[in-house]
PDB file of N, CA and C in Angstrom:
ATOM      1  N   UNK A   1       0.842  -1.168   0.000  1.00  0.00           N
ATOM      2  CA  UNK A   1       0.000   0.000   0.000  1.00  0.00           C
ATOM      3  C   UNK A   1       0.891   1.235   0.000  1.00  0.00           C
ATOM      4  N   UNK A   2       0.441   2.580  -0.942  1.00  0.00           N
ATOM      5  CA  UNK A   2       1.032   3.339  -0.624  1.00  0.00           C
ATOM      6  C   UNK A   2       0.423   4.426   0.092  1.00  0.00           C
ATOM      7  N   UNK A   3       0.826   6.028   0.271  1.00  0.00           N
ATOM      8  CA  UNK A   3       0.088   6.890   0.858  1.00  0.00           C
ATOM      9  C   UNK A   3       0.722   8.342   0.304  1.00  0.00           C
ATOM     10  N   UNK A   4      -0.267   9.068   0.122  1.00  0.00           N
ATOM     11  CA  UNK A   4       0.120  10.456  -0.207  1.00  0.00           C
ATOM     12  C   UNK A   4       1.016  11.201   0.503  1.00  0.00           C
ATOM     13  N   UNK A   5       0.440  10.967   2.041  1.00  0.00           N
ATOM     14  CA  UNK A   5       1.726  11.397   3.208  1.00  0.00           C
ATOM     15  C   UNK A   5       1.678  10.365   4.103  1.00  0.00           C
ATOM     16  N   UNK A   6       2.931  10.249   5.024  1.00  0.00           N
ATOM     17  CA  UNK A   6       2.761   9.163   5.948  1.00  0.00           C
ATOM     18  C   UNK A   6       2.198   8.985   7.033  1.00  0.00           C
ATOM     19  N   UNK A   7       1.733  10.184   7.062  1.00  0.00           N
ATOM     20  CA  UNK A   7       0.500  10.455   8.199  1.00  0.00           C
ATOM     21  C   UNK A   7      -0.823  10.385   7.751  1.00  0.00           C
ATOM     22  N   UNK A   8      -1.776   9.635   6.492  1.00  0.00           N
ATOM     23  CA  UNK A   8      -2.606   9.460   5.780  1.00  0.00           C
ATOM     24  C   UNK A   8      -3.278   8.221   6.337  1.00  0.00           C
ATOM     25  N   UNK A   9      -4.673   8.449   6.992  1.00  0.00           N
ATOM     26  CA  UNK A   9      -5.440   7.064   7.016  1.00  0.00           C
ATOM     27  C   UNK A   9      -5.336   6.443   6.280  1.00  0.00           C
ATOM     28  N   UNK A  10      -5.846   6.621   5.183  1.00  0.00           N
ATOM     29  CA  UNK A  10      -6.577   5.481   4.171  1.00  0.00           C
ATOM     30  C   UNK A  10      -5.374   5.864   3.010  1.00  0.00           C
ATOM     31  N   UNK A  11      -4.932   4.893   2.295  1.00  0.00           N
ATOM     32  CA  UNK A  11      -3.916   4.501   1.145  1.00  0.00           C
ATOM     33  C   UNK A  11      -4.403   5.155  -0.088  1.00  0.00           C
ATOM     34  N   UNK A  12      -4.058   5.337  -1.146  1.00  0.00           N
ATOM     35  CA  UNK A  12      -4.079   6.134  -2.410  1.00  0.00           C
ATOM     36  C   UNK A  12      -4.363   4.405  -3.029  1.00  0.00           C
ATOM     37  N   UNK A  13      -3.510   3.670  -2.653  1.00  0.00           N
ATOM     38  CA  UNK A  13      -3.454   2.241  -3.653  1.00  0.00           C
ATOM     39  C   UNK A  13      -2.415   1.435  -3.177  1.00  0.00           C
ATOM     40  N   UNK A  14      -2.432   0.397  -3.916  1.00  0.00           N
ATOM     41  CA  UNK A  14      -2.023  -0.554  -3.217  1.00  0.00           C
ATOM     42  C   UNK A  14      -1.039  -1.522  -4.846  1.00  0.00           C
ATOM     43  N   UNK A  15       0.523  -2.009  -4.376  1.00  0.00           N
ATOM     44  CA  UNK A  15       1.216  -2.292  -5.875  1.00  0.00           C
ATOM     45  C   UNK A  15       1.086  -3.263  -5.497  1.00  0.00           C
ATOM     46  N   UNK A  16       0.950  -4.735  -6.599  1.00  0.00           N
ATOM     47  CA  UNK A  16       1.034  -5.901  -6.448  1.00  0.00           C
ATOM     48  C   UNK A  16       2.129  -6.167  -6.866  1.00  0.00           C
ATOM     49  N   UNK A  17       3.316  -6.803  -6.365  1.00  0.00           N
ATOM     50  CA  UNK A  17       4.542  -6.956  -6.612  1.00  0.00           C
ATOM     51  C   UNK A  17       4.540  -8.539  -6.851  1.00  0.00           C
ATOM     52  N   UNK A  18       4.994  -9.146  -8.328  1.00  0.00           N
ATOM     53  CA  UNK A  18       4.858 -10.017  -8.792  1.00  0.00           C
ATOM     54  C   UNK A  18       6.387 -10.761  -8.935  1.00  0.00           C
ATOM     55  N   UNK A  19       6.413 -11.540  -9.907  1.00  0.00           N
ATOM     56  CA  UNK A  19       7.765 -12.413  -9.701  1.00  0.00           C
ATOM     57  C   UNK A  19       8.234 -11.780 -11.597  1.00  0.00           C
ATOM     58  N   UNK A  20       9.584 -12.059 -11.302  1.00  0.00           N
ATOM     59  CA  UNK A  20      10.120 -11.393 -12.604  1.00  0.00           C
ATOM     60  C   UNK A  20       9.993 -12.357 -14.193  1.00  0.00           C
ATOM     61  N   UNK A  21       9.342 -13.364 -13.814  1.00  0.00           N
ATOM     62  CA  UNK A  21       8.383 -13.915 -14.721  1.00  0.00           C
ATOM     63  C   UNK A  21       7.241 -13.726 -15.485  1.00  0.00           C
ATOM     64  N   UNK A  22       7.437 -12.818 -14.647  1.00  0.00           N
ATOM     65  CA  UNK A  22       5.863 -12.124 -15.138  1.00  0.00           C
ATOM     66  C   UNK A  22       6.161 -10.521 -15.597  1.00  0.00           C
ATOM     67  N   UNK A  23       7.485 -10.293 -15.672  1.00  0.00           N
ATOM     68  CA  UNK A  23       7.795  -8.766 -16.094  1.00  0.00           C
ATOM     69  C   UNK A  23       7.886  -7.895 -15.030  1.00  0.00           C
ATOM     70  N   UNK A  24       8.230  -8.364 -13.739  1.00  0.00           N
ATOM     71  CA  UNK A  24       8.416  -7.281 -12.878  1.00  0.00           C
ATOM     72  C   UNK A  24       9.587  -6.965 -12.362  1.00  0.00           C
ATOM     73  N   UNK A  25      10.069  -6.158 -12.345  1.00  0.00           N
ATOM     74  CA  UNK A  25      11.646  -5.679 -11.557  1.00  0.00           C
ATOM     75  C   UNK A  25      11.754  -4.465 -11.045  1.00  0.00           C
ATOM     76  N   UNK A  26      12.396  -4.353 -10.226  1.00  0.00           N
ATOM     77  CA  UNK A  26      12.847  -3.118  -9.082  1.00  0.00           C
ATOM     78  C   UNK A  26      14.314  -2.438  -9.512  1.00  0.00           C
ATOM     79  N   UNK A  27      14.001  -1.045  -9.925  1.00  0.00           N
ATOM     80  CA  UNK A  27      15.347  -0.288 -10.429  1.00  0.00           C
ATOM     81  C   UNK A  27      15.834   0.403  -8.951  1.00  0.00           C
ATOM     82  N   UNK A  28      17.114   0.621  -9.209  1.00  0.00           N
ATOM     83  CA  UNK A  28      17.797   2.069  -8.033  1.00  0.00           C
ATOM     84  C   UNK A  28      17.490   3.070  -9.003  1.00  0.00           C
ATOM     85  N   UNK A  29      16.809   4.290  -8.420  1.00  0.00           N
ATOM     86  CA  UNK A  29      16.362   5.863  -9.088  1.00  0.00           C
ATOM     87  C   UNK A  29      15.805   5.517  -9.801  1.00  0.00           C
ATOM     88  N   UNK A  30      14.988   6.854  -9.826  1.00  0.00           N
ATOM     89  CA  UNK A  30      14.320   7.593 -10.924  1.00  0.00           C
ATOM     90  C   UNK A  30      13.813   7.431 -12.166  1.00  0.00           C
ATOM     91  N   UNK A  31      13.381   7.655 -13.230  1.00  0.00           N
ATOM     92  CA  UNK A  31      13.430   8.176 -14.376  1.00  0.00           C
ATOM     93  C   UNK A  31      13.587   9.331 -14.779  1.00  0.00           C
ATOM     94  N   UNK A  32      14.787   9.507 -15.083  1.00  0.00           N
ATOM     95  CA  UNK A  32      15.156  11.122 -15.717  1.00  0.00           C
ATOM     96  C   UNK A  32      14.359  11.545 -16.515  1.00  0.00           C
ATOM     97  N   UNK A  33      13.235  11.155 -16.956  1.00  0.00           N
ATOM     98  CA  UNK A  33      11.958  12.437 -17.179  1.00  0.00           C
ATOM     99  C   UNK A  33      11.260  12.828 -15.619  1.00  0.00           C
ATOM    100  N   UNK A  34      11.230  12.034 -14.887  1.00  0.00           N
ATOM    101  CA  UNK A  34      10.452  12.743 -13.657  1.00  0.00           C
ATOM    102  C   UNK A  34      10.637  14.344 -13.417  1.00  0.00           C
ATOM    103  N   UNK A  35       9.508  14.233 -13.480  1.00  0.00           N
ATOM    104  CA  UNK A  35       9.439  16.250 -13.223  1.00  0.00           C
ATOM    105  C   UNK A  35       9.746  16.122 -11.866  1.00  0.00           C
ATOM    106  N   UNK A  36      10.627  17.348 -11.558  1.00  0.00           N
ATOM    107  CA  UNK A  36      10.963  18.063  -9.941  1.00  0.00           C
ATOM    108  C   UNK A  36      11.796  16.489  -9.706  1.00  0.00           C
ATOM    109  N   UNK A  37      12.907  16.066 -10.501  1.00  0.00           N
ATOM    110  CA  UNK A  37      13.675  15.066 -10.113  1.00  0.00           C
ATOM    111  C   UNK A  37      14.215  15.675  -9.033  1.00  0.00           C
ATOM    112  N   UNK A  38      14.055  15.675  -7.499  1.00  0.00           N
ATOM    113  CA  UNK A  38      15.185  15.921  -6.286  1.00  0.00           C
ATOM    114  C   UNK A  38      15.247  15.026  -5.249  1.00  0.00           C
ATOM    115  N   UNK A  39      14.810  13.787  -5.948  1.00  0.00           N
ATOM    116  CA  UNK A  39      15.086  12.705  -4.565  1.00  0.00           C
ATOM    117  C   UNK A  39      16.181  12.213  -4.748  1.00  0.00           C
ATOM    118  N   UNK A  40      17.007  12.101  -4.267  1.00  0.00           N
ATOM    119  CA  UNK A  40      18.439  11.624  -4.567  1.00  0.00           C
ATOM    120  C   UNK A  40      18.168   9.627  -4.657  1.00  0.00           C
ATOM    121  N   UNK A  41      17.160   9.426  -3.947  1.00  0.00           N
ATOM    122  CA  UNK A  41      16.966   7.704  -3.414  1.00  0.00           C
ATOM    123  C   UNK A  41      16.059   7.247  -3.673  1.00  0.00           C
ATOM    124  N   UNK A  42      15.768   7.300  -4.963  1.00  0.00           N
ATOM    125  CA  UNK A  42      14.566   6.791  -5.614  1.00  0.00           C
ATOM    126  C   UNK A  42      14.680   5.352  -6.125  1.00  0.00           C
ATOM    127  N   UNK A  43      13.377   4.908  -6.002  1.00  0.00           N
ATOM    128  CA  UNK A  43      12.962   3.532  -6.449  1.00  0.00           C
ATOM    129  C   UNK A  43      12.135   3.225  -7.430  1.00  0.00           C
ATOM    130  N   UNK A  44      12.325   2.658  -8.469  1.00  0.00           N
ATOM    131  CA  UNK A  44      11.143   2.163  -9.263  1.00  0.00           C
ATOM    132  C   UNK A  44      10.580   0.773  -9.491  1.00  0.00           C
ATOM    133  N   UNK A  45       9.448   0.626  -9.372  1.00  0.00           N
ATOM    134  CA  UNK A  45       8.966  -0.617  -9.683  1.00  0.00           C
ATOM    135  C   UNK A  45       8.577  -0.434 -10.687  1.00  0.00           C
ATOM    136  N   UNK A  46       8.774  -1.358 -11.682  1.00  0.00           N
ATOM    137  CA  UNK A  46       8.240  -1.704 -13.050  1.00  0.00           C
ATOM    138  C   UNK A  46       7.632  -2.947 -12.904  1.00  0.00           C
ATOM    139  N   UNK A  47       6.123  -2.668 -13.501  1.00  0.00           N
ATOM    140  CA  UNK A  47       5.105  -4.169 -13.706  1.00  0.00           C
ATOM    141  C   UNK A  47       4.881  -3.818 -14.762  1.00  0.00           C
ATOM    142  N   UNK A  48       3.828  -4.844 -15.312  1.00  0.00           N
ATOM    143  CA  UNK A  48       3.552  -5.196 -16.685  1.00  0.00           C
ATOM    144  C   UNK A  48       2.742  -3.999 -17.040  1.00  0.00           C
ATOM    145  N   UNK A  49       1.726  -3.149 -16.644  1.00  0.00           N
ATOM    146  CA  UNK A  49       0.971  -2.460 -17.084  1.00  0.00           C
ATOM    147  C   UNK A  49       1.506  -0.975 -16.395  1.00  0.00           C
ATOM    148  N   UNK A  50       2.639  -0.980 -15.224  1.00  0.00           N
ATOM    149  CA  UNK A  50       2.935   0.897 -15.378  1.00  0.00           C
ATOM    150  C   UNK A  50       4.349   1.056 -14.616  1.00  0.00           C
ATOM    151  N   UNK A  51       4.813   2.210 -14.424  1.00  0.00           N
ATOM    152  CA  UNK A  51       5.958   2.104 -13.016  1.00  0.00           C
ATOM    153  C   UNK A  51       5.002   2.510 -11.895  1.00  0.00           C
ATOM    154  N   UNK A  52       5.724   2.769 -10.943  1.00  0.00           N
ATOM    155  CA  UNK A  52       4.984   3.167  -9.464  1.00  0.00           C
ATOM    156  C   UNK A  52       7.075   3.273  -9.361  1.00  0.00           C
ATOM    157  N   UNK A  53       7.038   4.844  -8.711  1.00  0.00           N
ATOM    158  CA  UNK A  53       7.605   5.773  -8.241  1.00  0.00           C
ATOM    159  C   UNK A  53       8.353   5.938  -6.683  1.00  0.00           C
ATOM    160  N   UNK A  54       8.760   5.578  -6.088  1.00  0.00           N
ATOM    161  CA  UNK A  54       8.947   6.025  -4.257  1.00  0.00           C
ATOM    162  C   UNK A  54      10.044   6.537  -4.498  1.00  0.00           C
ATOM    163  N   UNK A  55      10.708   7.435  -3.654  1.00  0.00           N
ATOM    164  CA  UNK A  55      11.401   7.924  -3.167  1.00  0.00           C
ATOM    165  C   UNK A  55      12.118   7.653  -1.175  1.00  0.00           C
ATOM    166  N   UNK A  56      12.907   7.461  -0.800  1.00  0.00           N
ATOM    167  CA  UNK A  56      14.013   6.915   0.163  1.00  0.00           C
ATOM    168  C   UNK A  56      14.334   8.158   0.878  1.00  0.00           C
ATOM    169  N   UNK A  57      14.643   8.324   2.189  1.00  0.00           N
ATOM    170  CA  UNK A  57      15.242   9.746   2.744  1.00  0.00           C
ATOM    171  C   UNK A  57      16.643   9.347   2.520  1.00  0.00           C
ATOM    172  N   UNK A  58      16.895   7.804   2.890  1.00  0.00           N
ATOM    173  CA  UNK A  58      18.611   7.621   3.024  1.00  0.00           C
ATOM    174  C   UNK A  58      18.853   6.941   1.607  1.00  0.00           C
ATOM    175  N   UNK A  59      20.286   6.122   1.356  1.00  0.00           N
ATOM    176  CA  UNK A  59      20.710   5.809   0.619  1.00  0.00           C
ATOM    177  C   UNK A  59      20.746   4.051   1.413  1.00  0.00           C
ATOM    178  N   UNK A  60      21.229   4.302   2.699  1.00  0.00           N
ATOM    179  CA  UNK A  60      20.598   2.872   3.120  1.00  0.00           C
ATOM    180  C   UNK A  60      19.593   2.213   3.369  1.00  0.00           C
ATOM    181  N   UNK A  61      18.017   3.156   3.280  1.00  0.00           N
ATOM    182  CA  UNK A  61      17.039   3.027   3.601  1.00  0.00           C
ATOM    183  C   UNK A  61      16.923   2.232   1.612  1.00  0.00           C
ATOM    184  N   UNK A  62      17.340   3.082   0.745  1.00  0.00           N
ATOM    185  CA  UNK A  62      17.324   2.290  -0.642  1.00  0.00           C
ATOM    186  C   UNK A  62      17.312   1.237  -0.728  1.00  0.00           C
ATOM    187  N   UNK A  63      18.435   1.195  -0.467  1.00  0.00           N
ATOM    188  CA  UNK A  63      19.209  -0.372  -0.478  1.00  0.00           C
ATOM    189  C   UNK A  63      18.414  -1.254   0.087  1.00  0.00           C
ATOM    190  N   UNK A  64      17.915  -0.906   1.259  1.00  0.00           N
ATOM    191  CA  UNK A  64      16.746  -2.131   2.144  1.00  0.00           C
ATOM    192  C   UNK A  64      16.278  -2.168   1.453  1.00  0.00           C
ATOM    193  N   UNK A  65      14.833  -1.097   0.891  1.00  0.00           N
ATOM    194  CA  UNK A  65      13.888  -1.200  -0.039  1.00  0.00           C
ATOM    195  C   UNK A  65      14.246  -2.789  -0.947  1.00  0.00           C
ATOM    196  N   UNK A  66      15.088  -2.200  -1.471  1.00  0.00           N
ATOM    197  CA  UNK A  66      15.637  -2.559  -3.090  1.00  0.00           C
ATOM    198  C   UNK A  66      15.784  -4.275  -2.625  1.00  0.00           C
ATOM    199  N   UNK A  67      16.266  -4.756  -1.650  1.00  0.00           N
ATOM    200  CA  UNK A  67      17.038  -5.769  -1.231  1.00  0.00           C
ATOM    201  C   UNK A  67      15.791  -6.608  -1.249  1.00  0.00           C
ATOM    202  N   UNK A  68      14.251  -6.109   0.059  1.00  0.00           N
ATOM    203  CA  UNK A  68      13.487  -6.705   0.085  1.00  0.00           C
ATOM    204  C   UNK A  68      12.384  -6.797  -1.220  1.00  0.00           C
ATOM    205  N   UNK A  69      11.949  -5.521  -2.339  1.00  0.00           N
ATOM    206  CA  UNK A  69      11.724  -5.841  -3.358  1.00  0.00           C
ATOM    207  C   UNK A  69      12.421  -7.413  -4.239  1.00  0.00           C
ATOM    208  N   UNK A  70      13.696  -7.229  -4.244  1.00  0.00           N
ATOM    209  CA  UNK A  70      14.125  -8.114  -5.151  1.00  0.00           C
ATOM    210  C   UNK A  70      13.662  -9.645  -4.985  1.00  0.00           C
ATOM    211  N   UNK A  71      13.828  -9.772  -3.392  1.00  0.00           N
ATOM    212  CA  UNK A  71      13.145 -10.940  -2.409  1.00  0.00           C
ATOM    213  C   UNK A  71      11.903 -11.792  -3.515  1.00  0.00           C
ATOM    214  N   UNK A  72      10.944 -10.514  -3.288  1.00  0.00           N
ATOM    215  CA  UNK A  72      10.178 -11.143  -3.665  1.00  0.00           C
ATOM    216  C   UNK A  72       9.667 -11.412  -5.252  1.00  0.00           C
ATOM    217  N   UNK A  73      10.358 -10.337  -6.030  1.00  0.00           N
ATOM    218  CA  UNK A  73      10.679 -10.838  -7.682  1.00  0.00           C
ATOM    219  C   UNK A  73      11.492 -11.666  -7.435  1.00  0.00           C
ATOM    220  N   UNK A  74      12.296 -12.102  -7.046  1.00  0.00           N
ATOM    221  CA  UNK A  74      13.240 -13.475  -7.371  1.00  0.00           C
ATOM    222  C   UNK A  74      12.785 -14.556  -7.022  1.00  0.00           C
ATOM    223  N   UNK A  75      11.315 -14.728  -6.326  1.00  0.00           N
ATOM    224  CA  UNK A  75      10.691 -15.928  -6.105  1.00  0.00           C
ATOM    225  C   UNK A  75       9.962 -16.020  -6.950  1.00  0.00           C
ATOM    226  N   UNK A  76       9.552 -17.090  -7.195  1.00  0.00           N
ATOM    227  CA  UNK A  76       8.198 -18.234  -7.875  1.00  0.00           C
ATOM    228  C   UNK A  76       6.887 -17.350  -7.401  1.00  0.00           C
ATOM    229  N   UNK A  77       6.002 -17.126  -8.049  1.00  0.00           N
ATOM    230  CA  UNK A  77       4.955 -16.669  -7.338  1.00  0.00           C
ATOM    231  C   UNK A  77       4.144 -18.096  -7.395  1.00  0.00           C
ATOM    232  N   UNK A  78       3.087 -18.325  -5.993  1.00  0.00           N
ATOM    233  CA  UNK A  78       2.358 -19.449  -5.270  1.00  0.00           C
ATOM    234  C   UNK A  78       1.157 -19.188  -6.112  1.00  0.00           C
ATOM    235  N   UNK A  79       0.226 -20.143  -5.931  1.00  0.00           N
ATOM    236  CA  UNK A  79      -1.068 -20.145  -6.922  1.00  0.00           C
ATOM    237  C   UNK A  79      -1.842 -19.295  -6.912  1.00  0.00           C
ATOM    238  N   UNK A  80      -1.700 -19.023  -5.197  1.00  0.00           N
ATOM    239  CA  UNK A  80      -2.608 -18.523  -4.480  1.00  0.00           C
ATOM    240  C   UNK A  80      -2.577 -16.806  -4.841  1.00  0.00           C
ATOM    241  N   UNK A  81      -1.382 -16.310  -4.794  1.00  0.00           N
ATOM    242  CA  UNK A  81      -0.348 -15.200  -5.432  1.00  0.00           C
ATOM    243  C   UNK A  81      -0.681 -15.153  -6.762  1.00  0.00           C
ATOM    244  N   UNK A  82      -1.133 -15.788  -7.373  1.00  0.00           N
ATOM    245  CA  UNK A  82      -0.828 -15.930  -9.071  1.00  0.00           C
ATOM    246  C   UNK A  82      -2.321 -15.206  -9.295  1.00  0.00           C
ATOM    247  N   UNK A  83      -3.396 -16.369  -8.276  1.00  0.00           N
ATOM    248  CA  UNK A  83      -4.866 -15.675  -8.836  1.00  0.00           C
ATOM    249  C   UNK A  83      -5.617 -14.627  -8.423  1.00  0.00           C
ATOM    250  N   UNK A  84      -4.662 -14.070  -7.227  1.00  0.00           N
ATOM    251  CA  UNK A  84      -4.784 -12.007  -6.905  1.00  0.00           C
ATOM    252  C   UNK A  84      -4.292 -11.438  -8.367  1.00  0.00           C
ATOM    253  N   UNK A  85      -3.087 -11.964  -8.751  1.00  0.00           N
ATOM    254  CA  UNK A  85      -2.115 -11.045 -10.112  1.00  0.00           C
ATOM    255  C   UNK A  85      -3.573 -11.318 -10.612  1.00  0.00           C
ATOM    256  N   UNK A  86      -4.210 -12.225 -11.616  1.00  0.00           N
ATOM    257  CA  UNK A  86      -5.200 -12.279 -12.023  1.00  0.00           C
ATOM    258  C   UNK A  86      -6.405 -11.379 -12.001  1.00  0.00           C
ATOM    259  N   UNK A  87      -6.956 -11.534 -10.530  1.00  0.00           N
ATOM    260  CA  UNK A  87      -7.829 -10.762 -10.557  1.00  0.00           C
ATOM    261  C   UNK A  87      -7.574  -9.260  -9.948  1.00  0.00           C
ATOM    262  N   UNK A  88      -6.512  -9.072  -9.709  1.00  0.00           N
ATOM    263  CA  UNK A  88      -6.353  -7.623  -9.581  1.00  0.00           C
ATOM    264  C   UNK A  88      -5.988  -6.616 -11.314  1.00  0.00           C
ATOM    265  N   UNK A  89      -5.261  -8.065 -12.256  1.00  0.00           N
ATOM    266  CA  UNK A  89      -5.645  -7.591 -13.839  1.00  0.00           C
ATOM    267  C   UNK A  89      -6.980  -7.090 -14.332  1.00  0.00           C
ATOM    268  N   UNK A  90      -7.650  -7.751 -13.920  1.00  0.00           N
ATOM    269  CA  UNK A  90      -9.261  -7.892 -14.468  1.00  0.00           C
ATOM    270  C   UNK A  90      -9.800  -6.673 -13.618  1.00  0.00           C
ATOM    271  N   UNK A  91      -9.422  -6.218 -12.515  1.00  0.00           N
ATOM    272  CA  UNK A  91     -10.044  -4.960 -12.077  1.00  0.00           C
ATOM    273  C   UNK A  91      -9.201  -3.763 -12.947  1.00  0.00           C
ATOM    274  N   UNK A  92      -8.345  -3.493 -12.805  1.00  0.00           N
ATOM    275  CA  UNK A  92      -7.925  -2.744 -14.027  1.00  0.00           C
ATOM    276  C   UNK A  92      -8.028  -2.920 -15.486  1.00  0.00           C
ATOM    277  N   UNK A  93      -8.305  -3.600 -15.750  1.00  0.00           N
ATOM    278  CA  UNK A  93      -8.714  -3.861 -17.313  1.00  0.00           C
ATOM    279  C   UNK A  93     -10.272  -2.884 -17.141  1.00  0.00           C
ATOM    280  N   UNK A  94     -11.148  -3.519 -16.073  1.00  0.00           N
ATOM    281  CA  UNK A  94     -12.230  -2.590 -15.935  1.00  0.00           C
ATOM    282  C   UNK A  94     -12.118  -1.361 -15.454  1.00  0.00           C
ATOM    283  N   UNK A  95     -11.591  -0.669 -14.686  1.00  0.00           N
ATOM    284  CA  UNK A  95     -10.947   0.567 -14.384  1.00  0.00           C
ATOM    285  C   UNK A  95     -11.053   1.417 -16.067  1.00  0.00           C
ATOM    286  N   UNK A  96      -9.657   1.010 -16.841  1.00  0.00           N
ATOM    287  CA  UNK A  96      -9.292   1.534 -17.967  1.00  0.00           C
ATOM    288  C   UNK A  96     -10.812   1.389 -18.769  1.00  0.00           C
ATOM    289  N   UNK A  97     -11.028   0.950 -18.807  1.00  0.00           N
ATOM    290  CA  UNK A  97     -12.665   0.964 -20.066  1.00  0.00           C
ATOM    291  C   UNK A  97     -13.629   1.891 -19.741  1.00  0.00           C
ATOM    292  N   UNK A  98     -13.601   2.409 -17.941  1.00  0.00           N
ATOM    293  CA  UNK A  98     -14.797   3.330 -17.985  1.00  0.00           C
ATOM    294  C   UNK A  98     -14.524   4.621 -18.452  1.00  0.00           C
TER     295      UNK A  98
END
């Protein structure tokens, strides 16, 4: 889940982080188009249908990020795992059409 600020009840959304079988991987920084690039400790997730963006205060706080992302792209995703990816597709597929 993410949040607009970290003091935010309720989440903006929520990334499903999949296995790199399925097209997903975790960069160190940015994309140098990002407008107002000034996070020095940026993260990107890339999935099949967009990036999703964070930003790090530290450079070791990155590295964690990055370490435990990879965790879980470098595993097998479980069945059980497989048929959320599924149906969390199918809610965005409907999303995009309205």
């Amino acid at each position: 889940m993410y949040f607009k600020d970290p003091l935010d009840a309720y989440a903006r959304g929520e990334v499903f982080i999949g296995s790199k079988e399925n097209s997903y991987t975790v960069l160190a920084g940015l994309p140098p188009s990002t407008q107002g690039n000034h996070w020095n400790h940026g993260i990107t997730i890339v999935t099949p249908d967009r990036k999703f963006l964070f930003a790090c205060e530290t450079e070791a706080e990155q590295r964690d990020w990055i370490a435990a992302f990879q965790r879980v792209i470098n595993r097998p995703m479980r069945p059980q795992e497989y048929a959320g990816f599924c149906l969390e597709n199918s809610r965005n597929a409907l999303r995009q059409s309205d």
